[in-house]
Protein backbone atom coordinates (compact mmCIF):
# COMPACT_ATOMS: atom_id res chain seq x y z
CA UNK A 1 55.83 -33.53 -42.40
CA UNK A 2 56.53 -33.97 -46.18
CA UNK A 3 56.86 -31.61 -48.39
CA UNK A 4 54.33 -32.68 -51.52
CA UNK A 5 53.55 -35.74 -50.65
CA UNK A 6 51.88 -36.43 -54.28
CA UNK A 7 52.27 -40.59 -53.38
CA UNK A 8 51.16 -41.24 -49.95
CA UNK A 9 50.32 -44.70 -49.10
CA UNK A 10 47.91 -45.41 -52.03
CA UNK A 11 45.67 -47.65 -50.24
CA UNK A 12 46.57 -51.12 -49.06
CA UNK A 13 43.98 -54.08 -48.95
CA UNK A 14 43.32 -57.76 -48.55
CA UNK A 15 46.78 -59.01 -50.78
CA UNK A 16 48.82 -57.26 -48.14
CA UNK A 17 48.48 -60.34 -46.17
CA UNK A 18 50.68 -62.48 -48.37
CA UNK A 19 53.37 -60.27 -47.92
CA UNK A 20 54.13 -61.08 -44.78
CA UNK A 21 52.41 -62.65 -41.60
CA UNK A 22 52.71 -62.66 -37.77
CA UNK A 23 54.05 -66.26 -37.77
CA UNK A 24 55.98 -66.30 -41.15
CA UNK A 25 59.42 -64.62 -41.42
CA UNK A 26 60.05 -62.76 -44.44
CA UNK A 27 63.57 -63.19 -46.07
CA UNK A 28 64.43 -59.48 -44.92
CA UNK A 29 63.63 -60.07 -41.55
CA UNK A 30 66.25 -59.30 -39.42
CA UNK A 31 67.36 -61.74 -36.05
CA UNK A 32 65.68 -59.94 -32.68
CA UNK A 33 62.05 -59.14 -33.94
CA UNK A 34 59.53 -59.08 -31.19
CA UNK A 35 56.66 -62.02 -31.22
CA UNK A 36 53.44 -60.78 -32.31
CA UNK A 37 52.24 -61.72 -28.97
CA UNK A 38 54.48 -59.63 -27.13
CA UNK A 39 53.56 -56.60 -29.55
CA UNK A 40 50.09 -56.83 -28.73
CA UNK A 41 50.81 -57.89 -25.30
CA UNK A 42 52.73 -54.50 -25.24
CA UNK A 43 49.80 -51.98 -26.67
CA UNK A 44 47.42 -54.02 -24.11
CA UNK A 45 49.25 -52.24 -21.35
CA UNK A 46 49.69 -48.86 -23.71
CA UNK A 47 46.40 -48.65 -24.50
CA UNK A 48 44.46 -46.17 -27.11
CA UNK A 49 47.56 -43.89 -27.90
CA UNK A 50 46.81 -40.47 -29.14
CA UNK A 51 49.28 -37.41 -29.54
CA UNK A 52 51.04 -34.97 -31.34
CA UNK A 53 54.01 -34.82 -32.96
CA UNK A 54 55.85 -32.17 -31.11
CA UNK A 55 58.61 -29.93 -31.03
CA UNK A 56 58.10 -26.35 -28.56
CA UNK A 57 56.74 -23.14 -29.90
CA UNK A 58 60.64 -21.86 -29.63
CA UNK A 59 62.48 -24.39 -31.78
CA UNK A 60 62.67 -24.48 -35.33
CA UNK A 61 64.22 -27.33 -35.68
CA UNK A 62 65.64 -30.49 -33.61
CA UNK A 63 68.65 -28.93 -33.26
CA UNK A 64 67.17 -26.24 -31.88
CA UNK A 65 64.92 -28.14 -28.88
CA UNK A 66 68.07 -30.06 -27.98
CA UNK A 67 70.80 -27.91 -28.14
CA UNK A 68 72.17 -26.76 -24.66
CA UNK A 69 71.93 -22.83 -25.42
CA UNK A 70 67.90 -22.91 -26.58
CA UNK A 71 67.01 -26.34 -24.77
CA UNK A 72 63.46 -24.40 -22.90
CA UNK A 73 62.06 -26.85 -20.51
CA UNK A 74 59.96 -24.69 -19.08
CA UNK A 75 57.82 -24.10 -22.89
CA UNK A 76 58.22 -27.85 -22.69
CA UNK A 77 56.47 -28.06 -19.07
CA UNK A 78 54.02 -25.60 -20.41
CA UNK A 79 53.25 -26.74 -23.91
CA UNK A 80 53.09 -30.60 -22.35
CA UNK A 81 50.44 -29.37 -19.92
CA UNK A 82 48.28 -28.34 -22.63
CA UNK A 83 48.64 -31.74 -24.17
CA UNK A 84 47.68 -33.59 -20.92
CA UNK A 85 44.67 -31.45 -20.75
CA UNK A 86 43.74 -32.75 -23.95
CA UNK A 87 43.73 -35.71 -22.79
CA UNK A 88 47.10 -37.16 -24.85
CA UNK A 89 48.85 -39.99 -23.61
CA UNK A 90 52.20 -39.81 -25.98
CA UNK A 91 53.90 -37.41 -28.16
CA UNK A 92 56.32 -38.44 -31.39
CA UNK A 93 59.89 -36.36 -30.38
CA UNK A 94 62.74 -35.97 -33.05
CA UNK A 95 65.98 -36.17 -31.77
CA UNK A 96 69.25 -35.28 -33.73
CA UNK A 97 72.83 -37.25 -33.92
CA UNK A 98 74.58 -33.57 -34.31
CA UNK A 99 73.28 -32.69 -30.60
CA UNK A 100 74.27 -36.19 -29.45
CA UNK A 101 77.91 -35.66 -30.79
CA UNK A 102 78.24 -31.98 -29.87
CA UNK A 103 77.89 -32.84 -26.10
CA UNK A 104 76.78 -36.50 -25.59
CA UNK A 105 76.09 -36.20 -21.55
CA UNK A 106 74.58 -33.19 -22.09
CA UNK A 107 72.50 -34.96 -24.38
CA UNK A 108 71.73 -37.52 -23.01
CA UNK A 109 70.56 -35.28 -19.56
CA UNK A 110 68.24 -33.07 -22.00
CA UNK A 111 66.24 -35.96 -23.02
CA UNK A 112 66.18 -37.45 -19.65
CA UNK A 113 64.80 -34.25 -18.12
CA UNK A 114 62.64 -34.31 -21.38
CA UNK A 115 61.36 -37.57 -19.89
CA UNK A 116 60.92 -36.53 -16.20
CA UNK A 117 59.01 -33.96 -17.68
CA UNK A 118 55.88 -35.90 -19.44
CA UNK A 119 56.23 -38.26 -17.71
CA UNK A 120 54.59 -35.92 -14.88
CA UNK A 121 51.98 -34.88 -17.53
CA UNK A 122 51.05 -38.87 -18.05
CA UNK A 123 52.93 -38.89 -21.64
CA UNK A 124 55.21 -41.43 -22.99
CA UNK A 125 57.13 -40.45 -25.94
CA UNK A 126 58.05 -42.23 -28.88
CA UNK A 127 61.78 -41.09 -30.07
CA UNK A 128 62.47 -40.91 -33.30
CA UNK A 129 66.56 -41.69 -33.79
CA UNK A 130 67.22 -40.25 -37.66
CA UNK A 131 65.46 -37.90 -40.11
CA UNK A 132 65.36 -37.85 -44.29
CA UNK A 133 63.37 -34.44 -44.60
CA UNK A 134 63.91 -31.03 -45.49
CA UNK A 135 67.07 -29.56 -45.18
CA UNK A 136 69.89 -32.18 -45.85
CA UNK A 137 73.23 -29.84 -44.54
CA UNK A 138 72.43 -29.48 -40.43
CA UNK A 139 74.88 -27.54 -39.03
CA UNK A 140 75.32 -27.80 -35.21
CA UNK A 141 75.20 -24.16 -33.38
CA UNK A 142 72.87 -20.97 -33.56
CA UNK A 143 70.06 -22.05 -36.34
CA UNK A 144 68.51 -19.49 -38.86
CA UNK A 145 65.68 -17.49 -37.86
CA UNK A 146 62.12 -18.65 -39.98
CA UNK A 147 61.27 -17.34 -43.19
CA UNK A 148 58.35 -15.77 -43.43
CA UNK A 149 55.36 -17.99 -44.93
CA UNK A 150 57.36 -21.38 -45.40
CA UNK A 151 56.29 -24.42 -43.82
CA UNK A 152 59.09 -26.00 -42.00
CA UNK A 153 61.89 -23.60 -43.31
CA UNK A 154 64.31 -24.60 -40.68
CA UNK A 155 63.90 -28.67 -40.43
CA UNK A 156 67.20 -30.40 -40.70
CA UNK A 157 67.77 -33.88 -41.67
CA UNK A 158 69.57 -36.43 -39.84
CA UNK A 159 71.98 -37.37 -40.90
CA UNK A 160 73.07 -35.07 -43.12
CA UNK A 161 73.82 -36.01 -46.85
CA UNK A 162 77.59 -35.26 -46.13
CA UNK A 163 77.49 -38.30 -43.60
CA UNK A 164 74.67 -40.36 -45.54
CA UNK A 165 76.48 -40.76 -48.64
CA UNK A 166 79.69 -41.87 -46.56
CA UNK A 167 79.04 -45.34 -45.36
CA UNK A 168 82.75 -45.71 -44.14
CA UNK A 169 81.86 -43.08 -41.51
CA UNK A 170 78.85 -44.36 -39.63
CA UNK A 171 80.14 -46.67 -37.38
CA UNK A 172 82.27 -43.85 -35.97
CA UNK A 173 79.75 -41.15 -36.06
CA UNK A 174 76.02 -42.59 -35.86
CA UNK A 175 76.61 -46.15 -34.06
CA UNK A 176 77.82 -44.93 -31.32
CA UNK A 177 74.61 -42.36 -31.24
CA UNK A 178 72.16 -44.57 -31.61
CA UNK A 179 73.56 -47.04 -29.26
CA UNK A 180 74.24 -44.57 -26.85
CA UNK A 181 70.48 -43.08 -26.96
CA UNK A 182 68.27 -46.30 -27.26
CA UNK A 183 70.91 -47.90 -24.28
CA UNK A 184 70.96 -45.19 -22.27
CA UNK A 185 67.08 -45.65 -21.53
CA UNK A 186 66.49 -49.16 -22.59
CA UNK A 187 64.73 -50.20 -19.95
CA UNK A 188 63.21 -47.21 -19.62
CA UNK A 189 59.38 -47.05 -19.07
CA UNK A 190 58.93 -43.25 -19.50
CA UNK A 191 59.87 -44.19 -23.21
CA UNK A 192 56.96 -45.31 -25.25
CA UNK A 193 59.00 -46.75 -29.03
CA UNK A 194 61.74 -46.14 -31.24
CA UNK A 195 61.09 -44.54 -34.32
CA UNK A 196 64.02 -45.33 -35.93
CA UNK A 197 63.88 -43.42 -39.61
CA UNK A 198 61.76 -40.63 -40.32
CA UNK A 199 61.13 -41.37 -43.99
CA UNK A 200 63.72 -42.47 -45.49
CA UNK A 201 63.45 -42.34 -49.01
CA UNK A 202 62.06 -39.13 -48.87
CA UNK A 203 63.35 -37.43 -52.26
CA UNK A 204 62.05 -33.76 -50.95
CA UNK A 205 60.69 -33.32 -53.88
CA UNK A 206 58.70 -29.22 -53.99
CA UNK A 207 61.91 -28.14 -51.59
CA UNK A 208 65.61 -29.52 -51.08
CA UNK A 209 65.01 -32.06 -54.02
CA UNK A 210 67.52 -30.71 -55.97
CA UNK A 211 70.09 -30.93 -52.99
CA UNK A 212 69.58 -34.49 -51.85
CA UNK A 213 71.25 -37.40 -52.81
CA UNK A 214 70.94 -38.79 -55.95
CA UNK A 215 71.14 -42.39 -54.51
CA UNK A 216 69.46 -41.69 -51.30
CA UNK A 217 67.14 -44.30 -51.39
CA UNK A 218 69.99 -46.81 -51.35
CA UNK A 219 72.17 -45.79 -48.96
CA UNK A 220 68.60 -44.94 -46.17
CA UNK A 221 67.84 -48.75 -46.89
CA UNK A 222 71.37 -49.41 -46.10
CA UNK A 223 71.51 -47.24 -43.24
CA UNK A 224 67.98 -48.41 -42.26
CA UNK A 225 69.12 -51.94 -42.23
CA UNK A 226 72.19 -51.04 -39.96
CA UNK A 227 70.17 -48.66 -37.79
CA UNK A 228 67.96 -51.80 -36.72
CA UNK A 229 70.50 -54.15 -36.17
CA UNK A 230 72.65 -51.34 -33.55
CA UNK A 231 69.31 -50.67 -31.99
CA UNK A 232 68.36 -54.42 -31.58
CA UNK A 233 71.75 -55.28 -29.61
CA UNK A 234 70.89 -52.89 -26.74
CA UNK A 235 67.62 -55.32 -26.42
CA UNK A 236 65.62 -52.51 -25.29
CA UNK A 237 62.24 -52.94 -23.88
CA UNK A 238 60.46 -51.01 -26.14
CA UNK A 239 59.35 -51.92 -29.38
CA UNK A 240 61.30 -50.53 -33.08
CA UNK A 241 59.47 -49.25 -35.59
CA UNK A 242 60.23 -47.45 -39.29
CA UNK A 243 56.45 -46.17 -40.68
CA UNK A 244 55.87 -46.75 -44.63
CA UNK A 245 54.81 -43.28 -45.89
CA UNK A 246 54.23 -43.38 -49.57
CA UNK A 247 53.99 -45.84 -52.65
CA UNK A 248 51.98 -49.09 -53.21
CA UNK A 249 52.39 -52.00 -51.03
CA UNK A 250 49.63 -54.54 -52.18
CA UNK A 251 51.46 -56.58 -55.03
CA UNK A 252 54.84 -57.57 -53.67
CA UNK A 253 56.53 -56.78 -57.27
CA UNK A 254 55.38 -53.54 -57.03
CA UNK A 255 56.41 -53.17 -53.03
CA UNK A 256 59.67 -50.66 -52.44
CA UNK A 257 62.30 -52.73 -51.26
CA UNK A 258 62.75 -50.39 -48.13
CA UNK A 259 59.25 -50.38 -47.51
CA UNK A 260 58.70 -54.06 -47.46
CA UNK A 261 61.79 -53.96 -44.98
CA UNK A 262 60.18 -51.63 -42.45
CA UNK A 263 56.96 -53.72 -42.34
CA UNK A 264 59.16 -56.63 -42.19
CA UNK A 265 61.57 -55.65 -39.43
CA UNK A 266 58.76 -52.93 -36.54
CA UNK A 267 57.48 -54.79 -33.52
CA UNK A 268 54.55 -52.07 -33.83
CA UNK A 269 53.50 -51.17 -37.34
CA UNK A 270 53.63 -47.31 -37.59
CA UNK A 271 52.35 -45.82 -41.18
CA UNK A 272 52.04 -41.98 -42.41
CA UNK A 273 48.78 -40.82 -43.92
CA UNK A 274 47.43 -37.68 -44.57
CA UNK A 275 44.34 -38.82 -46.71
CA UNK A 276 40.89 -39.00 -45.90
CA UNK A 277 38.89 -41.43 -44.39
CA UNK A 278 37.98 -43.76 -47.20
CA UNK A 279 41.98 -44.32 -47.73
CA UNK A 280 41.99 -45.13 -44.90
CA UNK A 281 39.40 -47.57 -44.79
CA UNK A 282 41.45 -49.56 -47.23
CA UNK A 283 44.92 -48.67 -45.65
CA UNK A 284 44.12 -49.89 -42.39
CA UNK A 285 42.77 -53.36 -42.17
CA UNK A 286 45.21 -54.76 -44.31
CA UNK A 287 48.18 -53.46 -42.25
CA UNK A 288 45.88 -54.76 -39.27
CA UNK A 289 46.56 -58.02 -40.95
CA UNK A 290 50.01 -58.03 -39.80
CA UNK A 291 49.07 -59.13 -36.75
CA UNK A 292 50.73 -56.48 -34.48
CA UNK A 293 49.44 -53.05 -33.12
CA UNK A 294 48.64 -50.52 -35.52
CA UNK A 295 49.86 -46.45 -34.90
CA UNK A 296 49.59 -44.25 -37.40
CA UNK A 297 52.27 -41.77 -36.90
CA UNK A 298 51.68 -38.54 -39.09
CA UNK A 299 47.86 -37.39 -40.14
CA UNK A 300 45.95 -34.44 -40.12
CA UNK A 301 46.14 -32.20 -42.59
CA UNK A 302 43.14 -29.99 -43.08
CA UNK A 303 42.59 -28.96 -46.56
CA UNK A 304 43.19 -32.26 -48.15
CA UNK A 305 40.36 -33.95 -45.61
CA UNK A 306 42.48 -35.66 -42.73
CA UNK A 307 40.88 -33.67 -40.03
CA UNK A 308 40.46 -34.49 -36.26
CA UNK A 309 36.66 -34.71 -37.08
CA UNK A 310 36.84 -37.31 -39.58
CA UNK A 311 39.82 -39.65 -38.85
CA UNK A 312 40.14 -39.80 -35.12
CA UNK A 313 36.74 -41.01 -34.07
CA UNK A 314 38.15 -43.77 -37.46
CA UNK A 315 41.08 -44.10 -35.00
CA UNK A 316 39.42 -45.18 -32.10
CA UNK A 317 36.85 -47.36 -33.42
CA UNK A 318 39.64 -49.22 -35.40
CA UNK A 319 42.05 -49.20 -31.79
CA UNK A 320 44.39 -47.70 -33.77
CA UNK A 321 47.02 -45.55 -32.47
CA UNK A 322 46.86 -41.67 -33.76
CA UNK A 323 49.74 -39.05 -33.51
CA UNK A 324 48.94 -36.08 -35.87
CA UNK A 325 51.84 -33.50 -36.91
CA UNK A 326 51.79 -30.63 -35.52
CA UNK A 327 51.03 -29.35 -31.89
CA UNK A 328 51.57 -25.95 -30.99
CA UNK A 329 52.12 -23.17 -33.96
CA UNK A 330 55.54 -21.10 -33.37
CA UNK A 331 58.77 -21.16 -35.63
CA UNK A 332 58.31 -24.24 -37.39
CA UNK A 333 55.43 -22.59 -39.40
CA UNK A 334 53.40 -25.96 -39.95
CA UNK A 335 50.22 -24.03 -39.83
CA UNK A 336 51.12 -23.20 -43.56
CA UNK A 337 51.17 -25.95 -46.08
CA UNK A 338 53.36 -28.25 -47.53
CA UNK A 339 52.96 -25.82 -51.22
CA UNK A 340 54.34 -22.72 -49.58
CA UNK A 341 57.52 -23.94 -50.83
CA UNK A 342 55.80 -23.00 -54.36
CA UNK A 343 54.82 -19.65 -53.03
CA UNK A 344 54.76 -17.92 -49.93
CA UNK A 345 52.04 -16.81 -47.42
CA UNK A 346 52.09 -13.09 -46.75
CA UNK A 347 49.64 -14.31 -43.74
CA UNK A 348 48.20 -16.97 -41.82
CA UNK A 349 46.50 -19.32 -44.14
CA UNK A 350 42.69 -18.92 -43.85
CA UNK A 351 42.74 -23.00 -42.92
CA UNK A 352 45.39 -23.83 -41.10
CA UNK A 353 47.21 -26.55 -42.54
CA UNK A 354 48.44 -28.32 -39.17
CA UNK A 355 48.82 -27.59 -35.81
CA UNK A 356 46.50 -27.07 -32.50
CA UNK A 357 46.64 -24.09 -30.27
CA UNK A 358 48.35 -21.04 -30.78
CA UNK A 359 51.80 -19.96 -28.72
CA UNK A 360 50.06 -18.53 -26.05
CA UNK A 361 48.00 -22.20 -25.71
CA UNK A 362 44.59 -20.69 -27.15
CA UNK A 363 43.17 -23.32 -29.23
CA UNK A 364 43.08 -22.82 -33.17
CA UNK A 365 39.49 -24.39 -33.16
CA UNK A 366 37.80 -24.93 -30.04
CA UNK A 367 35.25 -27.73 -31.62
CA UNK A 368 38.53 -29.43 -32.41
CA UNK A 369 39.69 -30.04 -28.90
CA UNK A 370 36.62 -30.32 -27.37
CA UNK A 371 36.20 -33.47 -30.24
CA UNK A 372 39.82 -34.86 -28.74
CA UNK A 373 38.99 -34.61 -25.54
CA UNK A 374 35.48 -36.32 -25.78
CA UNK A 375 37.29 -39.13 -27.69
CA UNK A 376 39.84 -39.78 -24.82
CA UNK A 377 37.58 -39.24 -22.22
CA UNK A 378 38.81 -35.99 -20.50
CA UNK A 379 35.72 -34.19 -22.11
């Protein structure tokens, strides 16, 4: 979902393994961390998990999918019935702290029919609490219509800078959010994970760059840090995770801080790569290393090689989990890519960049799904 990613995970190998072990706490690690052998006792009964990253043809935003007045469950029954036909057992679901706070039972009863809902299509989402892309002023109410061309023109971040760069206010305004969420369905099984950051030193560079905090890498860690620690007193049953999404994690002096800390801290490991197979060849057994499942949470982006032909039959030989971005083309606009924000697309792209069927559920390649649903067995 990044705009420009120009440093995605750069290819982790053998060294990884001295950073941090199943059986060795790290000096970051925070109280509450699951066992390794409860992780993998955990993806033993989840099985091979493959998805989408999804949001409904009619949102353009989180805001948008949650809000009471354009909440559409039934594109959500719809849409979700194309997934289970593919054969998908889990979808990765933003949520927002502005719809939480606007109307928190209402909320609350959105995501829980959200729930009832794939749950009867035999998904389990993972929920993903906060956001650090794209737009960085949300605004709760009627969202802006998509600009023509522009991948993502609409996505909001969550928080906001306005409430990111004021630590003083989060225990009133994002505690109470993500303590309400992750306890309100705890204990849960329709719920798959928490994602608890999207990204969270993402500097939006190519788009909002210029709007975003010029010390937002410190005050994500710190709001990271604190995001984990509310989450982990609810004790829910399902693991936390924060996915590593860019930089260089093989020699600890040259490991971010915040990214050491996510690795430290998930039950699962989730990770972000949209390179192709050979990068991941290096990037995945050393995070396999760890101990704990492997998911990798955004992929597939066509021109630059991470395609459903190449990296999910990787996926499933590795048992490693794969959620792609992008489902279902509509007012998002993620079938253009990430460089529209350099110039704009008087028409669809001749490759699209993501996504998988078309509004009206025809696919965008037909090979494509009939490769996704060979590989989970409902070909």
């Amino acid at each position: 979902m990044v705009p420009m990613k120009r440093r995605l995970l750069s290819g982790a190998i053998a060294a990884l393994a001295i950073l941090t072990t199943a059986s060795t706490a790290s000096p970051q690690q925070l109280a509450g961390r699951w066992s390794a052998e409860r992780a993998n006792a955990w993806q033993q009964q989840a099985g091979w998990l493959v998805g989408s990253n999804y949001a409904p043809a009619s949102a353009i935003n989180q805001l948008e999918m949650w809000q009471a007045e354009t909440w559409d469950p039934q594109a959500v029954d719809r849409e979700l019935g194309w997934a289970q036909g593919l054969g998908f057992n889990t979808m990765r679901v933003f949520l927002h702290d502005l719809a939480y706070r606007q109307d928190p039972q209402g909320f609350l009863s959105r995501v829980d029919q959200f729930l009832a809902i794939a749950s009867r299509h035999g998904i389990r989402p993972m929920l993903v609490l906060f956001d650090a892309v794209w737009d960085p002023f949300p605004r709760a109410g009627r969202q802006h219509q998509p600009v023509p061309g522009l991948h993502n023109s609409g996505w909001v971040q969550g928080p906001g800078a306005e409430i990111l760069r004021d630590s003083a206010r989060w225990g009133e305004l994002l505690e109470p959010y993500v303590r309400g969420v992750v306890g309100r369905f705890a204990n849960d099984r329709r719920v798959l994970a928490w994602d608890l950051f999207n990204e969270p030193d993402n500097a939006n560079g190519g788009s909002y760059g210029a709007l975003d905090l010029t010390n937002k890498g410190e005050m994500s860690m710190a709001l990271l840090r604190r995001t984990f620690g509310w989450a982990r007193a609810v004790n829910p049953t399902q693991p936390l995770t924060a996915a590593p999404w860019k930089g260089d994690w093989v020699d600890p002096s040259q490991t971010a801080p915040i990214t050491q800390f996510m690795l430290d801290n998930s039950d699962v490991i989730t990770f972000h790569s949209y390179e192709p197979v050979p990068t991941l060849q290096r990037q995945v057994p050393a995070l396999k290393r760890l101990g704990r499942p492997v998911i990798c949470t955004e992929y597939m982006a066509r021109p630059r090689g991470s395609t459903f032909e190449a990296v999910l039959p990787y996926f499933k030989e590795q048992q490693v989990g794969g959620i792609n971005w992008g489902f279902v083309s509509g007012k998002s606009q993620t079938i253009y890519p990430w460089d529209s924000w350099e110039h704009r697309y008087p028409a669809e792209p001749p490759v699209w960049f993501h996504d998988i069927f078309r509004a009206d559920g025809t696919p965008y390649r037909a090979g494509e799904v009939a490769l996704i649903r060979s590989l989970t067995g409902r070909g």
